[in-house]
Protein backbone atom coordinates (compact mmCIF):
# COMPACT_ATOMS: atom_id res chain seq x y z
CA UNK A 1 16.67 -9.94 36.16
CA UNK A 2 18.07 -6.29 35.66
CA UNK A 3 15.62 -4.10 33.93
CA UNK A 4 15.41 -0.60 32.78
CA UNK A 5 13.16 1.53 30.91
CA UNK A 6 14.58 0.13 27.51
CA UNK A 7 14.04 -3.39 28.58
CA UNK A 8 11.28 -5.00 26.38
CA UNK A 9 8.02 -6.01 27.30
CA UNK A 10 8.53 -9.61 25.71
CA UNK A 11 11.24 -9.71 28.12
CA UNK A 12 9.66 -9.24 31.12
CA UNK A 13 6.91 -11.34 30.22
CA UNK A 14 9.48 -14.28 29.31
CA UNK A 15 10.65 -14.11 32.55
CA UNK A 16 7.32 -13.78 35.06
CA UNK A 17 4.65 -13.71 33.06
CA UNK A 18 1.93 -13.92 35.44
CA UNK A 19 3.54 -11.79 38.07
CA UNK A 20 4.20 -9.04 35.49
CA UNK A 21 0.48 -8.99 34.16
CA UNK A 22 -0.78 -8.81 37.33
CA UNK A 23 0.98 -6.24 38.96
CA UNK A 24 0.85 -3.92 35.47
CA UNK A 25 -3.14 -4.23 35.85
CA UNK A 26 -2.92 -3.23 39.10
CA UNK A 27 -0.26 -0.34 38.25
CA UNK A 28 -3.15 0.81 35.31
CA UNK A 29 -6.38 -1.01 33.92
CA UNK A 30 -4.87 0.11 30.58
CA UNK A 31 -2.21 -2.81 30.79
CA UNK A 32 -5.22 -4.99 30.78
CA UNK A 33 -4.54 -5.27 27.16
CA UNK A 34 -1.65 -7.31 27.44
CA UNK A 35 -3.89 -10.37 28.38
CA UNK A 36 -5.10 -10.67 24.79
CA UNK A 37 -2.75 -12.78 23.04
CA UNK A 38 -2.46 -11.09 19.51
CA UNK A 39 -1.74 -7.42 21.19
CA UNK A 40 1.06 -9.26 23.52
CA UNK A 41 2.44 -11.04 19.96
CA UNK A 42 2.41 -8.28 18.19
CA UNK A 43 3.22 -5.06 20.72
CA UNK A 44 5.41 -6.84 23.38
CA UNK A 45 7.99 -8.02 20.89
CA UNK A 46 8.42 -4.14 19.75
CA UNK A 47 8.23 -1.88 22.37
CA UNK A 48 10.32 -1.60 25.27
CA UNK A 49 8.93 0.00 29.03
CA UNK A 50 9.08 3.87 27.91
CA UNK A 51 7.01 2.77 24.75
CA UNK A 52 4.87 0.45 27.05
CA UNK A 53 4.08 3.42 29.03
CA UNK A 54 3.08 6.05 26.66
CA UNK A 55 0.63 3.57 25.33
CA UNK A 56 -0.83 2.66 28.32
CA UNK A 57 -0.27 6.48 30.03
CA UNK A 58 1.15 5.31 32.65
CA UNK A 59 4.35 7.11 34.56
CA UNK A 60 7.59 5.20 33.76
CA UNK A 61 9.02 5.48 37.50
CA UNK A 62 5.67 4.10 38.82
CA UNK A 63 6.34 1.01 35.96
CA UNK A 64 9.61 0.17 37.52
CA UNK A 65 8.85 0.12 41.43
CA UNK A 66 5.76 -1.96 40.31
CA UNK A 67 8.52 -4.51 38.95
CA UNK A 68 10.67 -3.73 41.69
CA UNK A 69 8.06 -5.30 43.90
CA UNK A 70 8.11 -8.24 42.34
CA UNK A 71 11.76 -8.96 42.19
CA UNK A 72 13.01 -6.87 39.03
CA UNK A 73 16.26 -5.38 39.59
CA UNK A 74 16.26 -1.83 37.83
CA UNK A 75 19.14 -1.11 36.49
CA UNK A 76 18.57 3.05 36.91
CA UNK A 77 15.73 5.14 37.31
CA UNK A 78 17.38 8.29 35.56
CA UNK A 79 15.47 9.72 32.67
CA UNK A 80 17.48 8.56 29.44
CA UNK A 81 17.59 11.56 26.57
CA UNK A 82 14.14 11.65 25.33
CA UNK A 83 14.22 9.77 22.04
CA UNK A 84 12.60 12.18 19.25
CA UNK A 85 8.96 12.41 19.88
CA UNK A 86 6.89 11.08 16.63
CA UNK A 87 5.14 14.50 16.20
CA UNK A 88 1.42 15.20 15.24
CA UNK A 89 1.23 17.02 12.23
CA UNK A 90 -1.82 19.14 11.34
CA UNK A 91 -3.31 17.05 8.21
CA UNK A 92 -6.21 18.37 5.90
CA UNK A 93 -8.70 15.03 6.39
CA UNK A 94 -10.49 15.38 3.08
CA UNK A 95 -12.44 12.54 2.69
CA UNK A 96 -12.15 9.80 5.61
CA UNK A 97 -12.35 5.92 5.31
CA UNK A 98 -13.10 4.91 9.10
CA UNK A 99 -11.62 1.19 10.32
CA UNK A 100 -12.59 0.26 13.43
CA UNK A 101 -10.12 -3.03 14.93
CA UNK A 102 -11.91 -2.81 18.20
CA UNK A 103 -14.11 -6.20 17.52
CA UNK A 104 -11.31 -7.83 15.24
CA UNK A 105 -9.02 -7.27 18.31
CA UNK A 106 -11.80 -8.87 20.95
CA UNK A 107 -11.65 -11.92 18.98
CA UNK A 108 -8.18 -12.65 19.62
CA UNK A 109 -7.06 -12.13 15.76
CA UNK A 110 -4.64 -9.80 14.59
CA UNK A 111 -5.71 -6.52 12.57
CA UNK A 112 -2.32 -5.18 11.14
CA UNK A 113 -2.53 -6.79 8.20
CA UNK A 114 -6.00 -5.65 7.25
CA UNK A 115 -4.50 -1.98 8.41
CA UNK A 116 -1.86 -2.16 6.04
CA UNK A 117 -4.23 -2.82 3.07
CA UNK A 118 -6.57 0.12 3.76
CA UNK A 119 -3.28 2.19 4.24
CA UNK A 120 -2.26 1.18 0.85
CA UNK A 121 -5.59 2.30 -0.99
CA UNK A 122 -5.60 5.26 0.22
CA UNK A 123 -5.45 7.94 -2.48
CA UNK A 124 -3.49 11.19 -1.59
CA UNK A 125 -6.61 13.33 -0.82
CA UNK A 126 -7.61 10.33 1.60
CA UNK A 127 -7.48 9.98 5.09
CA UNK A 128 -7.49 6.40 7.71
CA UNK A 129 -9.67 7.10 10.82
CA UNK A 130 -8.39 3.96 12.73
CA UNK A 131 -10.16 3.00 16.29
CA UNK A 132 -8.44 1.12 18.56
CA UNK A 133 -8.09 0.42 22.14
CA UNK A 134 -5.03 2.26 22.31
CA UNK A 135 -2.45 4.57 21.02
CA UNK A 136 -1.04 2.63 17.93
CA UNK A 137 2.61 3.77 18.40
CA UNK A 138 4.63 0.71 16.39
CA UNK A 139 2.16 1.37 13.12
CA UNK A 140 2.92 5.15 13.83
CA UNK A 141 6.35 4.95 13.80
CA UNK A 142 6.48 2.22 10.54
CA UNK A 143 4.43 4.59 8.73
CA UNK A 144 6.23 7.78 9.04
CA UNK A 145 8.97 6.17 8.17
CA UNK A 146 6.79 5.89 4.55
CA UNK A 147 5.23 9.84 4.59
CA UNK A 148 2.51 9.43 6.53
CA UNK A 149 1.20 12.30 9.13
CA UNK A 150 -0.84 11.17 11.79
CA UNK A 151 -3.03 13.08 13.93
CA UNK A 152 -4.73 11.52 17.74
CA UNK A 153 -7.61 11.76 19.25
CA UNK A 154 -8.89 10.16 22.68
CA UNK A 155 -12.98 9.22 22.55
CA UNK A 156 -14.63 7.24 25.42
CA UNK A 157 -11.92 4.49 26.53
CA UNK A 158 -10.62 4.57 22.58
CA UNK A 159 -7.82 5.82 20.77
CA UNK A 160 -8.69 7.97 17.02
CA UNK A 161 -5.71 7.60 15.05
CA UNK A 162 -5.80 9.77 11.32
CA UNK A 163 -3.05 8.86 9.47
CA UNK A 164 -2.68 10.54 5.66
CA UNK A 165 0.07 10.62 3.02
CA UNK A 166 1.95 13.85 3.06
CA UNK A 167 2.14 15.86 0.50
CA UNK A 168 3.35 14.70 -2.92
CA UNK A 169 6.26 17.65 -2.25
CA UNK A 170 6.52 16.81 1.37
CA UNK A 171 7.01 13.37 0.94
CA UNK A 172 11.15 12.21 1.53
CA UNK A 173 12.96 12.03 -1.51
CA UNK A 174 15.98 10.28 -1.93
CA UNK A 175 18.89 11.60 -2.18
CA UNK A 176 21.42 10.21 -4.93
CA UNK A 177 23.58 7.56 -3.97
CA UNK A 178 27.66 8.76 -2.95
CA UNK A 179 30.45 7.47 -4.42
CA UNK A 180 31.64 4.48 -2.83
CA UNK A 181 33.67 5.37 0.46
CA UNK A 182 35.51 3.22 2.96
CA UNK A 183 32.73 3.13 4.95
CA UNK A 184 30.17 1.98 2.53
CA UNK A 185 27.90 -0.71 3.40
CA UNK A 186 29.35 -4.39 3.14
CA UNK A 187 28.36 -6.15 -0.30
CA UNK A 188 25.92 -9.71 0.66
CA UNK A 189 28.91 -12.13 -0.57
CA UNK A 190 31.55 -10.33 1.55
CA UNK A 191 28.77 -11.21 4.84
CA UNK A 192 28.45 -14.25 3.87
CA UNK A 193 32.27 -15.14 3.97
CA UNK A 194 32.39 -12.86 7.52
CA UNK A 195 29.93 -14.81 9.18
CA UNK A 196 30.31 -17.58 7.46
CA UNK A 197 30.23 -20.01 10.78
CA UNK A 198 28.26 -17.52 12.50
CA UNK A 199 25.12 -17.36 10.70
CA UNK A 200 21.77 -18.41 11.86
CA UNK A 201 19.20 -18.65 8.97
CA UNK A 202 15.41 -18.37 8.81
CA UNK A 203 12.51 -19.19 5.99
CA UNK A 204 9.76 -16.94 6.72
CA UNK A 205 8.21 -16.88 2.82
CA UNK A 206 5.47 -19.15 3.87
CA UNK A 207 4.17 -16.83 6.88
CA UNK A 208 0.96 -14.42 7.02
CA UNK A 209 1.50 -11.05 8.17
CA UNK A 210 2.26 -9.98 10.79
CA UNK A 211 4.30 -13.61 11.70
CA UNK A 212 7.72 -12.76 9.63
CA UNK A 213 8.22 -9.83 11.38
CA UNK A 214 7.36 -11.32 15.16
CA UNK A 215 9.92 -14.10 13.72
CA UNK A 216 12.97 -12.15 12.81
CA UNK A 217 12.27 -10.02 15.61
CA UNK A 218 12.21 -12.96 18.32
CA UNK A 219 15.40 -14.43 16.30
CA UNK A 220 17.60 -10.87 16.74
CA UNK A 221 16.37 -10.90 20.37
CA UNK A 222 18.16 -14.15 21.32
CA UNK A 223 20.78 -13.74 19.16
CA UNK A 224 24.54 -12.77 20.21
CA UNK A 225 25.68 -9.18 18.49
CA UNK A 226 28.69 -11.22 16.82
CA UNK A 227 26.27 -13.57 14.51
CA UNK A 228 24.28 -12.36 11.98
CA UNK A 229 20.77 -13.82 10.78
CA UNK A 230 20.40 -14.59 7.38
CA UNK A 231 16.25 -14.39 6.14
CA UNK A 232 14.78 -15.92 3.51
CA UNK A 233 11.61 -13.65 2.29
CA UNK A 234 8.87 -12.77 0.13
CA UNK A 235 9.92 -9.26 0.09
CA UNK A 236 11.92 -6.17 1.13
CA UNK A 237 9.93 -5.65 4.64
CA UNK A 238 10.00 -2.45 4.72
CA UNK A 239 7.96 -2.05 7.93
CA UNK A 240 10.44 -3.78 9.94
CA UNK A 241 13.21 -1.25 8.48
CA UNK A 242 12.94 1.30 11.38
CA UNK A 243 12.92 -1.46 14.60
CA UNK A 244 16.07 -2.78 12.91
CA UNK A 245 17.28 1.03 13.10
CA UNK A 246 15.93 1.61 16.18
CA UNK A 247 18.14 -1.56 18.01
CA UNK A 248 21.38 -0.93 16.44
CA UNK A 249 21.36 -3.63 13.10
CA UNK A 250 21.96 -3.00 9.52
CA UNK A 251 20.63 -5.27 7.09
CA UNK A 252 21.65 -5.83 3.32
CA UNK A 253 19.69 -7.35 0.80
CA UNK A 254 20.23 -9.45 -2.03
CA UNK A 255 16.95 -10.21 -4.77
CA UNK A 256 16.50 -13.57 -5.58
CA UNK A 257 15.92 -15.27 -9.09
CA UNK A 258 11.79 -16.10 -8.49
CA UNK A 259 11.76 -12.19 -7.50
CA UNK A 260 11.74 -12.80 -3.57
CA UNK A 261 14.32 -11.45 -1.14
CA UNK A 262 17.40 -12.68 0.77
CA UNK A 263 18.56 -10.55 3.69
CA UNK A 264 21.76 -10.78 6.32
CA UNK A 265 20.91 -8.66 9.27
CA UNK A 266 24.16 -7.83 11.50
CA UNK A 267 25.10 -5.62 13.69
CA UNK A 268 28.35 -3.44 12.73
């Protein structure tokens, strides 16, 4: 298998598991983590070996011989353009809720969804002190994507992430909506016709976070760029929004009659 340092995790995994886990705990005790089920689920699906590395601080060059020596075939060891760093930003704490996923993560279960609810409730002069194992870079990225600043902190063999709304005037605003152009986005009937022997459709309504997101995910990964995947769901997910960005696909959306969501995800 060819690899390079945008290859996903999952994908390495897929193809030697047992290999790859053993020679990335040798590489750094860090990658350790990957042997607990929910973090692999959850992380490997979303971040590729640069991510992977920054987590784990480990040396991307050292990543790739380690798979080299096990029969990957890298593709190019040549630093890509750094990708825009998701910068710290100096955040007045005010008062701090503190939730620590350390023991809900020992147990094998997954914590994002009882992340996402403290996120939620926090009012603007509130602020998340979130322990984990590591560096939570996918939550990082989902939520700045929705205002939040984040500041890190490393403690004893943990990771102190503070994340906190930004300011009600630093917050993104949208901007009004152009007229109409040639290059507009596609209406959800006109898809539907394009792909119309080309679409692969999913039902992910009667999943628990963080499942529907893992699902579409996993779908996009083995599909070919000239389908399109057409999801049935609860809801416009908006944390999924910026991986979609992130790998090249556009989505549109189309609300449903019992208030859920219908959504064709393509890429142009």
């Amino acid at each position: 298998m060819v690899i390079s340092r945008k290859t996903l995790i999952i994908d390495l995994l897929k193809a030697e598991k047992e290999a790859v886990l053993n020679r990335l705990i040798q590489l750094h005790p860090n990658f350790s983590r990957l042997r607990n089920p929910v973090l692999r689920n959850v992380l490997a699906r979303m971040v590729d070996i640069e991510g992977a590395c920054k987590v784990a601080g480990c040396e991307v060059p050292a990543f790739l011989e380690a798979m080299q020596q096990i029969g990957f075939v890298v593709q190019d060891q040549t630093p890509a353009k750094p990708a825009p760093e998701v910068k710290q930003v100096p955040i007045s704490r005010g008062t701090v809720r503190v939730l620590d996923v350390r023991p809900i993560l020992a147990n094998k279960k997954d914590p994002l969804k009882l992340i996402l609810e403290h996120v939620d409730e926090l009012s603007d002069d509130e602020c998340l002190k979130l322990i984990a194992p590591f560096e939570p870079v996918p939550l990082i990225h989902m939520l700045r994507a929705k205002g939040f600043s984040h500041e890190i902190e490393q403690e004893e063999g943990s990771v102190i992430t503070y994340l906190k709304k930004a300011a009600a005037g630093a917050r993104p605003v949208a901007t009004p909506k152009a007229a109409p152009r040639e290059s507009a986005q596609p209406a959800f009937e006109d898809l539907l016709l394009q792909y119309k022997d080309r679409l692969r459709t999913i039902d992910v309504r009667h999943l628990g976070m963080p499942q529907p997101m893992i699902m579409i995910l996993e779908n996009l990964q083995n599909m070919p760029d000239e389908e399109a995947l057409f999801v049935h769901h609860k809801k416009l997910p908006v944390y999924l929004l910026p991986h979609l960005q992130e790998r090249g696909y556009e989505h549109v959306t189309q609300p449903t009659d019992d208030g859920k969501m219908n959504l064709i995800i393509y890429k142009p």
